[in-house]
N, C-alpha and C. Protein backbone atom coordinates (compact mmCIF):
# COMPACT_ATOMS: atom_id res chain seq x y z
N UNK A 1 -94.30 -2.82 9.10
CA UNK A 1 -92.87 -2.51 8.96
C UNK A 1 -92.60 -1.98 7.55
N UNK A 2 -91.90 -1.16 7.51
CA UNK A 2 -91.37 -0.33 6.15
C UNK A 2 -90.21 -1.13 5.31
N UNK A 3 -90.31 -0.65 4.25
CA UNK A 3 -89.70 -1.88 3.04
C UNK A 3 -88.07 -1.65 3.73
N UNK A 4 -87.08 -3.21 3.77
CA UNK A 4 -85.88 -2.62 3.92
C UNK A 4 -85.22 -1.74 2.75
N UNK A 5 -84.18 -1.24 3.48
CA UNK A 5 -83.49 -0.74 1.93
C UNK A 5 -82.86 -1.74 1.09
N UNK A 6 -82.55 -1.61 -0.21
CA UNK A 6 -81.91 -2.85 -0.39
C UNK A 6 -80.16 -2.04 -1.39
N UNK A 7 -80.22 -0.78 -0.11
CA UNK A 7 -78.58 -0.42 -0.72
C UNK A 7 -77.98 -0.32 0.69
N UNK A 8 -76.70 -0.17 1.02
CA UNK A 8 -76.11 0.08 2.22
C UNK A 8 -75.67 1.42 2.24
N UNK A 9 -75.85 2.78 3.20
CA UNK A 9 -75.37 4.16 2.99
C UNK A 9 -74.51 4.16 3.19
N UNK A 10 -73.00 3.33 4.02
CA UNK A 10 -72.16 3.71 3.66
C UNK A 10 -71.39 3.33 2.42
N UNK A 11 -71.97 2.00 2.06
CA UNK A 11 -71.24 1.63 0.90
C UNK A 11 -71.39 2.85 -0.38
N UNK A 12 -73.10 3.35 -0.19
CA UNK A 12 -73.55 4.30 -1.35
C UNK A 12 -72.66 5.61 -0.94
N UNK A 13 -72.18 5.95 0.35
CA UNK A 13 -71.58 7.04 0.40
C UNK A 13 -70.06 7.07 -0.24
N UNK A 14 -69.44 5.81 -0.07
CA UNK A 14 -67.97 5.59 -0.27
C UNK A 14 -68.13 5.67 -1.79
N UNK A 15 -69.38 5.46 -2.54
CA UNK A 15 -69.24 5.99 -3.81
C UNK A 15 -69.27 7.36 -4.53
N UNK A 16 -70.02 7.86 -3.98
CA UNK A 16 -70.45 9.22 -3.54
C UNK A 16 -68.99 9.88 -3.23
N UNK A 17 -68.33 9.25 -2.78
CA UNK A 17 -67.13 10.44 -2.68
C UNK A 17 -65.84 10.21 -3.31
N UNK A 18 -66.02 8.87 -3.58
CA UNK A 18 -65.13 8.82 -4.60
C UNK A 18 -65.56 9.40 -6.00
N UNK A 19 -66.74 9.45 -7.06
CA UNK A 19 -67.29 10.40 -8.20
C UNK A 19 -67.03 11.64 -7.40
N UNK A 20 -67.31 12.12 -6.28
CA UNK A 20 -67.09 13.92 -6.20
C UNK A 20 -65.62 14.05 -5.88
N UNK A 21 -64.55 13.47 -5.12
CA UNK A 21 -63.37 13.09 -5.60
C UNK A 21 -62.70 13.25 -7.15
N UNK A 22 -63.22 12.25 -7.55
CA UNK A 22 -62.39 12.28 -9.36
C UNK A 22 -63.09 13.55 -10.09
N UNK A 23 -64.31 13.51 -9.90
CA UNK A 23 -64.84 14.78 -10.84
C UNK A 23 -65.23 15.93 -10.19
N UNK A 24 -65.27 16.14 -8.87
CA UNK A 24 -65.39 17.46 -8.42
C UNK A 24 -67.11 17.47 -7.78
N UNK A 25 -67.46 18.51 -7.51
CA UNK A 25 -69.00 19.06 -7.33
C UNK A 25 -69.32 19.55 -8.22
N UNK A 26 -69.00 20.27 -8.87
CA UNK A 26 -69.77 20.49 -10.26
C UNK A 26 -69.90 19.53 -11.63
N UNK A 27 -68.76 19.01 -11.89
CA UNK A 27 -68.24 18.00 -12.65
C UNK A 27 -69.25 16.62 -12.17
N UNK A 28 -69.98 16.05 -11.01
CA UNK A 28 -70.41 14.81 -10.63
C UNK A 28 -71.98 15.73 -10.80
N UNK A 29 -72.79 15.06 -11.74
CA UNK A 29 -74.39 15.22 -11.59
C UNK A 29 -75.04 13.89 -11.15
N UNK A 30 -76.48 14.31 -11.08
CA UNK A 30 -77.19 13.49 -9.97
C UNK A 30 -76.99 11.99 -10.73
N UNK A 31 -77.52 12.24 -12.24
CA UNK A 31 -77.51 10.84 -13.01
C UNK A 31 -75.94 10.02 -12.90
N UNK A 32 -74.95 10.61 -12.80
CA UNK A 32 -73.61 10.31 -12.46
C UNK A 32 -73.83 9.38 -10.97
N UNK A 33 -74.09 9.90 -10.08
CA UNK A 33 -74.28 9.21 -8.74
C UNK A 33 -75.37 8.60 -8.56
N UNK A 34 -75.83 8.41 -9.17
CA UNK A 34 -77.48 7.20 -9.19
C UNK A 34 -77.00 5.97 -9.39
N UNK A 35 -76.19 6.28 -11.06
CA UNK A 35 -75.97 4.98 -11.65
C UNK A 35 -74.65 4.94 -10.87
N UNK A 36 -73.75 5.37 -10.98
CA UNK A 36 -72.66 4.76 -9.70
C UNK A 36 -73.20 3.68 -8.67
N UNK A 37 -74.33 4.59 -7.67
CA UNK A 37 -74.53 4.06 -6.61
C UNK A 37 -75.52 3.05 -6.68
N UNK A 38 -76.21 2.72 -7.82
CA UNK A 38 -76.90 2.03 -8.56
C UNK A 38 -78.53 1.81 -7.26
N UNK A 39 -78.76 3.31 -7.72
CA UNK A 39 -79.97 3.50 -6.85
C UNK A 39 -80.94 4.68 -7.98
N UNK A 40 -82.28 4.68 -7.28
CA UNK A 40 -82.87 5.49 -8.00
C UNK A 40 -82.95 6.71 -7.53
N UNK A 41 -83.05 7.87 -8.89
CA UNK A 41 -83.45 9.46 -8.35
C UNK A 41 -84.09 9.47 -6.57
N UNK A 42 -85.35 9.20 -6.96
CA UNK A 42 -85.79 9.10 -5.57
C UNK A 42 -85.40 8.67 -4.73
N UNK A 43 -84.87 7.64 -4.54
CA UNK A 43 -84.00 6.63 -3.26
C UNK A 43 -82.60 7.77 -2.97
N UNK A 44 -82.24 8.60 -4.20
CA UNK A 44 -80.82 9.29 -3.54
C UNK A 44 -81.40 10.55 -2.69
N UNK A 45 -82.61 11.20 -3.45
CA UNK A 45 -83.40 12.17 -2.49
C UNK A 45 -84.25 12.09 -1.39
N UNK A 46 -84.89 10.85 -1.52
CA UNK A 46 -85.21 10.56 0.21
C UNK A 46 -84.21 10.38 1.30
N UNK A 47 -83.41 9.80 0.70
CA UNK A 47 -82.10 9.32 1.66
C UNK A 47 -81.09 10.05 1.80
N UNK A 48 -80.96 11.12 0.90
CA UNK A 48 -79.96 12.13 1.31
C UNK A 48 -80.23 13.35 1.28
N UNK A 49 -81.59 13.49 0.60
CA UNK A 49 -82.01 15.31 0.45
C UNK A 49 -81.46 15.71 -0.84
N UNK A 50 -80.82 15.97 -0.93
CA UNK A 50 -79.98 16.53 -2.25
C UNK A 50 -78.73 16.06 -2.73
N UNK A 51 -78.20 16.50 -4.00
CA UNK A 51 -76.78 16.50 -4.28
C UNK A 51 -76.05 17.17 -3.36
N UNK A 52 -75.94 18.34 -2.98
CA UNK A 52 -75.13 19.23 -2.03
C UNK A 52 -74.86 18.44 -0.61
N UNK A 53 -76.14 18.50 0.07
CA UNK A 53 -76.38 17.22 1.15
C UNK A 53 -75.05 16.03 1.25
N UNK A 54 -75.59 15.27 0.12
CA UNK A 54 -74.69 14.28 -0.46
C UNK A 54 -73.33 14.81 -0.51
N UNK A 55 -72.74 15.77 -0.44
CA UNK A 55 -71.79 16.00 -0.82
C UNK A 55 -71.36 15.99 0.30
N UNK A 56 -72.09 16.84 1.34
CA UNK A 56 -71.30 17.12 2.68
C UNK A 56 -71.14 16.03 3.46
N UNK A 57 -72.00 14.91 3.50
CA UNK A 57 -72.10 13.67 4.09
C UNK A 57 -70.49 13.05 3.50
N UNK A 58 -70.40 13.36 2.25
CA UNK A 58 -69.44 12.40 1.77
C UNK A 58 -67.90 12.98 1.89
N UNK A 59 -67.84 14.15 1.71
CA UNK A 59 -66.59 14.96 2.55
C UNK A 59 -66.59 14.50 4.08
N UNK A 60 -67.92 14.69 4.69
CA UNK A 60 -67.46 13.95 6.53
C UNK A 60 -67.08 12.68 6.07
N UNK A 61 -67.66 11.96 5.22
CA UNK A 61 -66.78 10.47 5.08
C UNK A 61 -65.34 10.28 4.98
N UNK A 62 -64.89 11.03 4.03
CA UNK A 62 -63.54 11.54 3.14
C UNK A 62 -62.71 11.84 5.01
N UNK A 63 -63.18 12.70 5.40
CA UNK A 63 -62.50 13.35 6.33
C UNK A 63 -62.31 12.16 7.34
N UNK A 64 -63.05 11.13 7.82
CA UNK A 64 -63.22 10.71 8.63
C UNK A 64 -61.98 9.13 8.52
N UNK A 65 -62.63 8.89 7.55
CA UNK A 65 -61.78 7.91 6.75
C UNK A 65 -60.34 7.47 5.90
N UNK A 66 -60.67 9.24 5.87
CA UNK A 66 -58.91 9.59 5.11
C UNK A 66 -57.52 10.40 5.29
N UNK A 67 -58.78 11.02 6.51
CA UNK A 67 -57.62 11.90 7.23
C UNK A 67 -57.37 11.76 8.46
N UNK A 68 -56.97 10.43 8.81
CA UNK A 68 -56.48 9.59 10.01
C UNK A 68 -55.04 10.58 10.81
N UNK A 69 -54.45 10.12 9.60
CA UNK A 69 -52.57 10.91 9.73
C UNK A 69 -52.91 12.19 9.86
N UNK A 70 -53.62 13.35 9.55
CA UNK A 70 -53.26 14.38 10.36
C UNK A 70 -53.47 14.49 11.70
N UNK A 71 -54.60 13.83 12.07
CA UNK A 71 -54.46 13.94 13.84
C UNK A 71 -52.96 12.85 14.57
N UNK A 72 -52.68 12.03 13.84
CA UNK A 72 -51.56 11.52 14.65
C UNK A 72 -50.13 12.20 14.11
N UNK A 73 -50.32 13.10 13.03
CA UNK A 73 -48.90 14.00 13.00
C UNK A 73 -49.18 15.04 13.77
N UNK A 74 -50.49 15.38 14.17
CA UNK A 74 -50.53 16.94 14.98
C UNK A 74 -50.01 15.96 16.57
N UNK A 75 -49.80 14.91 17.21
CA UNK A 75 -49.28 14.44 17.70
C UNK A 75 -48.28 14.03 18.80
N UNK A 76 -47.20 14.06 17.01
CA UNK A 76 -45.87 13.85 17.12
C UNK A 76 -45.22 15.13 17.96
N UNK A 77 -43.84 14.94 18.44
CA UNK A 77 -43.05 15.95 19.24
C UNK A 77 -42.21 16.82 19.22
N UNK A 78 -42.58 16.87 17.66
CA UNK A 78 -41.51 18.42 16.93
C UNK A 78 -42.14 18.55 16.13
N UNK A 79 -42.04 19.47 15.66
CA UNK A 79 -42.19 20.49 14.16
C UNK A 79 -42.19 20.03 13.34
N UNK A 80 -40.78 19.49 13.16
CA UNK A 80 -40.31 18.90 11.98
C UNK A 80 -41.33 17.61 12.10
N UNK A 81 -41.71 16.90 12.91
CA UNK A 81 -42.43 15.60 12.64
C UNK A 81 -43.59 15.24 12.12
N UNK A 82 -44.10 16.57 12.61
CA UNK A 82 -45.60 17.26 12.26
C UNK A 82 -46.02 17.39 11.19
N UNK A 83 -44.84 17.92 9.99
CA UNK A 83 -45.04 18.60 9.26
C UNK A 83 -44.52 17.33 8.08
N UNK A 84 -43.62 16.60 8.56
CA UNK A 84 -43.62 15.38 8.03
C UNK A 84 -44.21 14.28 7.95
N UNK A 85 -44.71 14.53 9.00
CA UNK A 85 -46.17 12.83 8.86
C UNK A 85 -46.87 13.57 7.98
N UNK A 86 -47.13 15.29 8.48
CA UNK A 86 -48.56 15.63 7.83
C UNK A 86 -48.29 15.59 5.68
N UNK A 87 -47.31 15.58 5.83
CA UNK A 87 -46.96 15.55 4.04
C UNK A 87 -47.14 14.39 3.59
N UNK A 88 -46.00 13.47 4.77
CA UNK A 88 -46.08 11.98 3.51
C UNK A 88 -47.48 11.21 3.66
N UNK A 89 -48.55 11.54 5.27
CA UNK A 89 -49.69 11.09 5.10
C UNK A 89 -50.63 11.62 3.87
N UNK A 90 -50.61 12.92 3.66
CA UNK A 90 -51.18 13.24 2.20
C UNK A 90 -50.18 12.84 1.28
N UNK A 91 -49.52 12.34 1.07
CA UNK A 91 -48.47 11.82 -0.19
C UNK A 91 -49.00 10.76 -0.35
N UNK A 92 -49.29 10.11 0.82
CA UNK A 92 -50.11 8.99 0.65
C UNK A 92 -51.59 8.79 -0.07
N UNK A 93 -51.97 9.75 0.63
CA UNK A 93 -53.56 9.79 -0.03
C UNK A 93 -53.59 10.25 -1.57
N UNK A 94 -53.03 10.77 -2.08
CA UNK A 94 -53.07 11.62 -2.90
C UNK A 94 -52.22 11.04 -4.09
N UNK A 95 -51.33 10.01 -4.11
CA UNK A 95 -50.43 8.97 -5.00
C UNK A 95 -51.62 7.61 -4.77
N UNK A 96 -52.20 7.11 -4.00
CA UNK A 96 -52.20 6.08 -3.90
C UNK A 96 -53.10 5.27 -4.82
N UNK A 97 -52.65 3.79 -5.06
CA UNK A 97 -53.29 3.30 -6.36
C UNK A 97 -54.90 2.87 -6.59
N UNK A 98 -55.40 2.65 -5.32
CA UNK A 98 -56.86 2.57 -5.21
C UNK A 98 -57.45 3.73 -5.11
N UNK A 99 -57.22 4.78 -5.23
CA UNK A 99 -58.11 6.08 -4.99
C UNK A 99 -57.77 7.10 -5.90
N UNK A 100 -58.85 7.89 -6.40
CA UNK A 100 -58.36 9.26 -7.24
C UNK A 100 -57.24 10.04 -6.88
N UNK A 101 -56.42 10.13 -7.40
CA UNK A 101 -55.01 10.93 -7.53
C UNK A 101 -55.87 12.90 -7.46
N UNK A 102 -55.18 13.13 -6.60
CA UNK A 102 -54.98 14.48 -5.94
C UNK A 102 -56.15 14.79 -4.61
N UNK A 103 -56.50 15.32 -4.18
CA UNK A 103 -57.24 15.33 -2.78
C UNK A 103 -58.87 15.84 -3.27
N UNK A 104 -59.55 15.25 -2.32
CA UNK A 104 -61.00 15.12 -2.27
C UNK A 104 -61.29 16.90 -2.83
N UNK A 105 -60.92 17.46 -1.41
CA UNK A 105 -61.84 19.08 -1.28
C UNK A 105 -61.13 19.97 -2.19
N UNK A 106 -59.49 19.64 -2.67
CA UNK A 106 -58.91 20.71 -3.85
C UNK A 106 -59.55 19.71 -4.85
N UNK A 107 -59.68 19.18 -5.66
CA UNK A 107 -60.58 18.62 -6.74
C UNK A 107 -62.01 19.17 -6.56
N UNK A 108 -62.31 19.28 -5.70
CA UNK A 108 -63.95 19.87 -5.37
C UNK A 108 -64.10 21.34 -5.45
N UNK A 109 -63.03 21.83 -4.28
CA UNK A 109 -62.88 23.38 -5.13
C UNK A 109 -62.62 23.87 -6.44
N UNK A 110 -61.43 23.18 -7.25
CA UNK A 110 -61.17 23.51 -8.35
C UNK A 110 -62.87 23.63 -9.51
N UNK A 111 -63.27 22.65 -8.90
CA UNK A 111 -64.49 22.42 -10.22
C UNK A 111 -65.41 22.70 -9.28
N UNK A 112 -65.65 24.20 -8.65
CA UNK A 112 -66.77 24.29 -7.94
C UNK A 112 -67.17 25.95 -9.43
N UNK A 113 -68.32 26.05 -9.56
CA UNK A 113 -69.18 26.80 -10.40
C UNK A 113 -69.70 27.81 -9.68
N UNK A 114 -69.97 28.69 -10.72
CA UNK A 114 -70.84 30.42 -9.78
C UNK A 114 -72.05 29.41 -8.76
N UNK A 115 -72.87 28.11 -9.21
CA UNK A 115 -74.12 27.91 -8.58
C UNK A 115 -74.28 26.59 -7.38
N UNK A 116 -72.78 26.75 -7.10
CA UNK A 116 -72.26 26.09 -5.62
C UNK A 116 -71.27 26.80 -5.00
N UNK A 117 -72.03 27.91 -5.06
CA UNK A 117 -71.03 28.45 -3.74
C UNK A 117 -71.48 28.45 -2.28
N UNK A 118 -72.20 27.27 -2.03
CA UNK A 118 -72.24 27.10 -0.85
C UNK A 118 -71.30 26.01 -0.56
N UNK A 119 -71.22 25.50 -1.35
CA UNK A 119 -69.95 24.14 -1.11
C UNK A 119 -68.50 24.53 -1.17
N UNK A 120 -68.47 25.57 -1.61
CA UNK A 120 -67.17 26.28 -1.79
C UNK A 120 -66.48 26.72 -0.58
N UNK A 121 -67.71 27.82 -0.04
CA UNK A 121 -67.49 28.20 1.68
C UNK A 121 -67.56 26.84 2.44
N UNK A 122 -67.90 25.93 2.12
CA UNK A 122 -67.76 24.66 3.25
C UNK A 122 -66.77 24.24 3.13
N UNK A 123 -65.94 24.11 1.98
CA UNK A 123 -64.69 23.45 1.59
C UNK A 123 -64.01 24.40 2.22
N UNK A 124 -63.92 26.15 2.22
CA UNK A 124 -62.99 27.13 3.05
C UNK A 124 -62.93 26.81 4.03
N UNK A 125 -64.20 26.71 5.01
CA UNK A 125 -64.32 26.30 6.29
C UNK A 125 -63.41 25.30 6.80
N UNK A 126 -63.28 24.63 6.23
CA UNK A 126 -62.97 22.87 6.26
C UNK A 126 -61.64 23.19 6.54
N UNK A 127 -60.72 23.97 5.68
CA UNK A 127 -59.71 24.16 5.28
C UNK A 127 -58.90 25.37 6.36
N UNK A 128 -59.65 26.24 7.21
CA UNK A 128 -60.06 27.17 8.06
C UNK A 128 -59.33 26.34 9.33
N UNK A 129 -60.37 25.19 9.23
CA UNK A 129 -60.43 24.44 10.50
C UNK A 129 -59.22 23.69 10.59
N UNK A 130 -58.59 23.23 9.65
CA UNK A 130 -57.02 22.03 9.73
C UNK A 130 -55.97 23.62 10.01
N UNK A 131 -56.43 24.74 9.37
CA UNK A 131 -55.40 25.50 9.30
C UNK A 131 -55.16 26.34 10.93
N UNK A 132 -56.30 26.28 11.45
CA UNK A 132 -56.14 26.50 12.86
C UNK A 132 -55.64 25.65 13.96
N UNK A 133 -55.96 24.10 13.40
CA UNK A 133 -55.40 23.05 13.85
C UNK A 133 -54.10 23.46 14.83
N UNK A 134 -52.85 23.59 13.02
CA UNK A 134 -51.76 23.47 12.71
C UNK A 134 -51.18 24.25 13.25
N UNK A 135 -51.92 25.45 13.60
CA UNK A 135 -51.34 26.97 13.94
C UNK A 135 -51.15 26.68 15.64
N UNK A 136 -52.26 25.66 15.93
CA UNK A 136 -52.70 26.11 17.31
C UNK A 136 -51.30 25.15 17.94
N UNK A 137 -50.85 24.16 17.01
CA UNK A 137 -49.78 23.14 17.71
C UNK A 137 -48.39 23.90 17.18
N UNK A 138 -48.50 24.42 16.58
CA UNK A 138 -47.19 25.42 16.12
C UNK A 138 -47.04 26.64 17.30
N UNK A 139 -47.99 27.08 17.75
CA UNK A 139 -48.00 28.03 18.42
C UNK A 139 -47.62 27.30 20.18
N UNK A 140 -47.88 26.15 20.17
CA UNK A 140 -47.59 25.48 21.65
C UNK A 140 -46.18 25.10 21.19
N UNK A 141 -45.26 25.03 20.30
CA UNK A 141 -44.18 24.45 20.15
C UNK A 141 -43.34 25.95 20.06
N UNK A 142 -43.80 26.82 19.60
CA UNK A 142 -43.08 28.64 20.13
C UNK A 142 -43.19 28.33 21.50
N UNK A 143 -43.57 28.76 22.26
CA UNK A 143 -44.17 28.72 23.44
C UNK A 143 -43.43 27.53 24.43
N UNK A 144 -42.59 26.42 23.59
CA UNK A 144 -41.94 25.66 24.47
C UNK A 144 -40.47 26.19 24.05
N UNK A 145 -40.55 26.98 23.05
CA UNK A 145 -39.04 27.23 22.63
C UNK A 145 -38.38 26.65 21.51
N UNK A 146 -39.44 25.56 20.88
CA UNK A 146 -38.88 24.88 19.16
C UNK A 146 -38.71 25.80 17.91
N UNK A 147 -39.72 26.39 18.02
CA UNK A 147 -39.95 27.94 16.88
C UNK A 147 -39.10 28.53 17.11
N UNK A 148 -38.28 29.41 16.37
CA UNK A 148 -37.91 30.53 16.57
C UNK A 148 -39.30 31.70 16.93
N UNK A 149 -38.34 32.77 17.31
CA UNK A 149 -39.41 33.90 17.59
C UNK A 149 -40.22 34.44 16.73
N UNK A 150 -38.88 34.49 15.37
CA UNK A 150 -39.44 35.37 14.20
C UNK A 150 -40.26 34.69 13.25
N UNK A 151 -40.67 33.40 13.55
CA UNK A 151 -41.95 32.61 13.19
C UNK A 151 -43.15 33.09 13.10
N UNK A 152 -44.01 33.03 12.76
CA UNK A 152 -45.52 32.99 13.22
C UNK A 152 -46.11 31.83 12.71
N UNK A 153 -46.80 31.58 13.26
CA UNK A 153 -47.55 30.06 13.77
C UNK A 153 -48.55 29.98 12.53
N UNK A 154 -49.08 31.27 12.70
CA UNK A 154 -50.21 31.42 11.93
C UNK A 154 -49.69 31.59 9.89
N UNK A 155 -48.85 31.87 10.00
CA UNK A 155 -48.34 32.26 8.97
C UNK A 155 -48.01 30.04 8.20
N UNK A 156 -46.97 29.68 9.28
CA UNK A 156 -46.56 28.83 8.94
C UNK A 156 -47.31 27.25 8.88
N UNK A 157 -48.17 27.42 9.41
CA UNK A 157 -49.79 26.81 9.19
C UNK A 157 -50.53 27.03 8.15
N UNK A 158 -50.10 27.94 7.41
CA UNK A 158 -50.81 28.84 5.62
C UNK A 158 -49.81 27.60 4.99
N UNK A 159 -48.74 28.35 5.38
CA UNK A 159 -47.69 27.80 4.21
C UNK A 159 -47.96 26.08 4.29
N UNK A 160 -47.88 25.42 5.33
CA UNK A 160 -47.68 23.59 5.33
C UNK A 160 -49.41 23.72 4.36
N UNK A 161 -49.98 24.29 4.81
CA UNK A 161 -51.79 23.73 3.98
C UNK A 161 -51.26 24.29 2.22
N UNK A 162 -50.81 24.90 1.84
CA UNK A 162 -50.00 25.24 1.27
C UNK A 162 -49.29 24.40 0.15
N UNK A 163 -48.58 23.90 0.72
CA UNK A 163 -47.82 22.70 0.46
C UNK A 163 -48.40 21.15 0.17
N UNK A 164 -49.22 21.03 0.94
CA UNK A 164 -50.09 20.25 0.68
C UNK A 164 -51.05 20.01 -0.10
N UNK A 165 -51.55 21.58 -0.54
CA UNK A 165 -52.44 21.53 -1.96
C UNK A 165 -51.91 21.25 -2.85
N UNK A 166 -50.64 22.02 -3.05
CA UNK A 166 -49.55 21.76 -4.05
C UNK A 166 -49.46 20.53 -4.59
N UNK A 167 -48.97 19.74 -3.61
CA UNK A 167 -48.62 18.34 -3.53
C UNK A 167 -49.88 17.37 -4.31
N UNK A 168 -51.32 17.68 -3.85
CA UNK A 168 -52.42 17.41 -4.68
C UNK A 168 -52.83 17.92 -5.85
N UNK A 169 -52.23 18.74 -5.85
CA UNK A 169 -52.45 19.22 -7.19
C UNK A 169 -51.16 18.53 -8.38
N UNK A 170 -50.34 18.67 -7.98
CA UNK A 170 -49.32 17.84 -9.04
C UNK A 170 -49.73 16.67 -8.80
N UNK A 171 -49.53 15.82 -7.56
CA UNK A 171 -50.39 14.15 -8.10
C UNK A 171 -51.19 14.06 -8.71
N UNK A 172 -52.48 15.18 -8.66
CA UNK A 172 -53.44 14.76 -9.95
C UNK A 172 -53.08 15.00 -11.45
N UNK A 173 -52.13 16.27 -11.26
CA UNK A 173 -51.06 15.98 -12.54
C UNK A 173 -50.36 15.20 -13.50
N UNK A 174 -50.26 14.25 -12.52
CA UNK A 174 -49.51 13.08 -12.60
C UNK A 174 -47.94 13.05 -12.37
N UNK A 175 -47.18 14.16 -11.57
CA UNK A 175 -45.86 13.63 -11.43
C UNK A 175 -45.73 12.44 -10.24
N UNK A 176 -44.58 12.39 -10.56
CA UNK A 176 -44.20 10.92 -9.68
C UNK A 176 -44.07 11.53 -8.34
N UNK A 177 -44.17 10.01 -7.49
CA UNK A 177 -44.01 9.94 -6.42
C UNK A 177 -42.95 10.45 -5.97
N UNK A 178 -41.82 10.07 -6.30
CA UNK A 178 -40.34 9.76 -6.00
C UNK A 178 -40.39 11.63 -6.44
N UNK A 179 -40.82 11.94 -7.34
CA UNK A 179 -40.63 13.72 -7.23
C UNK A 179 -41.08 14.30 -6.30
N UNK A 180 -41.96 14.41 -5.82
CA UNK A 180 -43.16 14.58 -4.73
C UNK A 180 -42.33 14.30 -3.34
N UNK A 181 -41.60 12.95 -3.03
CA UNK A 181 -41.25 12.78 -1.92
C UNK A 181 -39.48 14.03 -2.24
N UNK A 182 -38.96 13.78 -3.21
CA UNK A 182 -37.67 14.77 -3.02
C UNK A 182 -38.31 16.45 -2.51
N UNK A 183 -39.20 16.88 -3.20
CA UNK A 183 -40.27 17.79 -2.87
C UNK A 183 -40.12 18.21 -1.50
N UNK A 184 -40.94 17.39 -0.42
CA UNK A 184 -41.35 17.06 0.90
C UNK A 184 -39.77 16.96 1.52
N UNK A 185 -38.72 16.27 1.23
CA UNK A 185 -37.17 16.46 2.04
C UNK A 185 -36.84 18.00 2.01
N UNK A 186 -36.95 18.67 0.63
CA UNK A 186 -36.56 19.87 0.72
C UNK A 186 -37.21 20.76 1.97
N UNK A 187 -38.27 20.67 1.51
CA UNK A 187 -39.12 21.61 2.39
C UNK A 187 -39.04 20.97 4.26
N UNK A 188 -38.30 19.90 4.14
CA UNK A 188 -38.21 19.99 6.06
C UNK A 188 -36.56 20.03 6.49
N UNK A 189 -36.12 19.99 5.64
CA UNK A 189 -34.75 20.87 5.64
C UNK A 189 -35.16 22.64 6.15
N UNK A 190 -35.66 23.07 5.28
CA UNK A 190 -36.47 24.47 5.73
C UNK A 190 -37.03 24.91 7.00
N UNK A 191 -37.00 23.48 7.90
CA UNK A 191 -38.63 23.76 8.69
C UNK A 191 -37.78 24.80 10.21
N UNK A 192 -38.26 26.21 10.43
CA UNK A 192 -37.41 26.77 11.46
C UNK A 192 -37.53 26.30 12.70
N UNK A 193 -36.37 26.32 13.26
CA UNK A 193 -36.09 26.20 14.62
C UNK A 193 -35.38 26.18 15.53
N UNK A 194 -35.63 26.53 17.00
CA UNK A 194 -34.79 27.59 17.94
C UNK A 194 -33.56 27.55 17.36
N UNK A 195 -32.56 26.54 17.65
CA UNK A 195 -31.66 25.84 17.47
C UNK A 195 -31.01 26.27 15.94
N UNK A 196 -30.14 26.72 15.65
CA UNK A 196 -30.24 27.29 14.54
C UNK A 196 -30.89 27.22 12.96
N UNK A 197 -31.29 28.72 13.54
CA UNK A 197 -32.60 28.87 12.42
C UNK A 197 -32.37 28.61 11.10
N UNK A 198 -32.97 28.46 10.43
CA UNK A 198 -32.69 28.42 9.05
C UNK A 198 -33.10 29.17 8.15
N UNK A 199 -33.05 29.33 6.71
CA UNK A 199 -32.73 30.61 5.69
C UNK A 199 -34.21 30.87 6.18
N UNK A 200 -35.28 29.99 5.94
CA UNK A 200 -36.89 30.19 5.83
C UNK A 200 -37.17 31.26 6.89
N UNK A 201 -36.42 31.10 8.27
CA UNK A 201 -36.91 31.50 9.30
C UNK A 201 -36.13 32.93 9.50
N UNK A 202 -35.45 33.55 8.65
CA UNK A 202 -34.13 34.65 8.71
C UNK A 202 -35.10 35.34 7.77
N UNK A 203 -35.75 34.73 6.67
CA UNK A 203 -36.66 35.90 5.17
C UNK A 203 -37.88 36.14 5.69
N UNK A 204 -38.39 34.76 6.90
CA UNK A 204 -39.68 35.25 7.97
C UNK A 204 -38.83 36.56 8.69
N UNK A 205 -38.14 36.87 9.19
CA UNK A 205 -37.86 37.87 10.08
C UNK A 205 -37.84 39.08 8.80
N UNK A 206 -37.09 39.25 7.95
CA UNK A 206 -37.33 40.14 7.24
C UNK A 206 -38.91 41.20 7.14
């Protein structure tokens, strides 16, 4: 029988993404996540292959673990609800006091270097994929008659991912919460629909 391990991978992963979290992919080196995960060079490369590897494992963690609330705001039964779980659930993630302030994959993009640009296109991808999500439940809510016409789905699925970087990006800033949430009221005051449209949805028709 082969030696046990004597680390746990998810515990070593939940570290793993919290250092590429606070410091990014370029910003987190290997000696950074060794001693974090308090394992050796070798033990992080047998067991995970690489830093990059490691990275993607730990974004599926991130994703899996942290982005609960967007599948139960894609959900909800309006627009407006959608777009409101989907904010204050990242308001959540992204303020909250046990975890790095601003979001996993914009912290990872920001500090991604000319010699990870493969992590860069994974982070697009990633970002590709929520944004088609959004479009695809925006586009069933035209289609029942909540949208106005002069909407596009696709457009307004840019803008909420949008908004949401935003939002991570000033929490890691450090403005307040309480700014952040006045923030998020404005913008669903905005949100168009059939029922009379609003300014957002009159400068979309333009």
């Amino acid at each position: 029988m082969g030696r046990k391990r004597r680390f746990d991978c998810d515990d070593a992963l939940d570290v793993a993404m919290r250092l590429f979290w606070e410091r990014g992919y370029a910003g987190t080196s290997i000696g950074d996540l060794t001693l974090a995960m308090g394992i050796k060079r070798p033990s992080l490369y047998n067991v995970f292959g690489s830093k990059e590897r490691l990275f993607r494992l730990a974004l599926r963690r991130y994703e899996r673990t942290r982005l609960g609330f967007m599948w139960r705001a894609l959900r909800r039964s309006t627009v407006r609800a959608v777009i409101g779980d989907f904010l204050d659930g990242l308001l959540d993630l992204v303020t909250g006091s046990d975890t790095p302030k601003g979001a996993f994959d914009i912290n990872a993009a920001i500090a991604c270097s000319a010699g990870s640009e493969r992590v860069r296109l994974l982070l697009v991808s990633r970002r590709t994929f929520y944004r088609r999500l959004l479009r695809r439940r925006f586009h069933s809510a035209q289609e029942q008659g909540e949208l106005g016409a002069a909407v596009q789905p696709e457009v307004l699925a840019h803008l909420v991912l949008m908004l949401g970087g935003g939002l991570a990006l000033q929490a890691k800033a450090g403005v307040s919460r309480p700014a952040l949430e006045k923030a998020i009221k404005l913008v669903l005051v905005a949100i168009p629909v059939a029922n009379g449209q609003s300014s957002f949805a009159e400068g979309t028709a333009r």
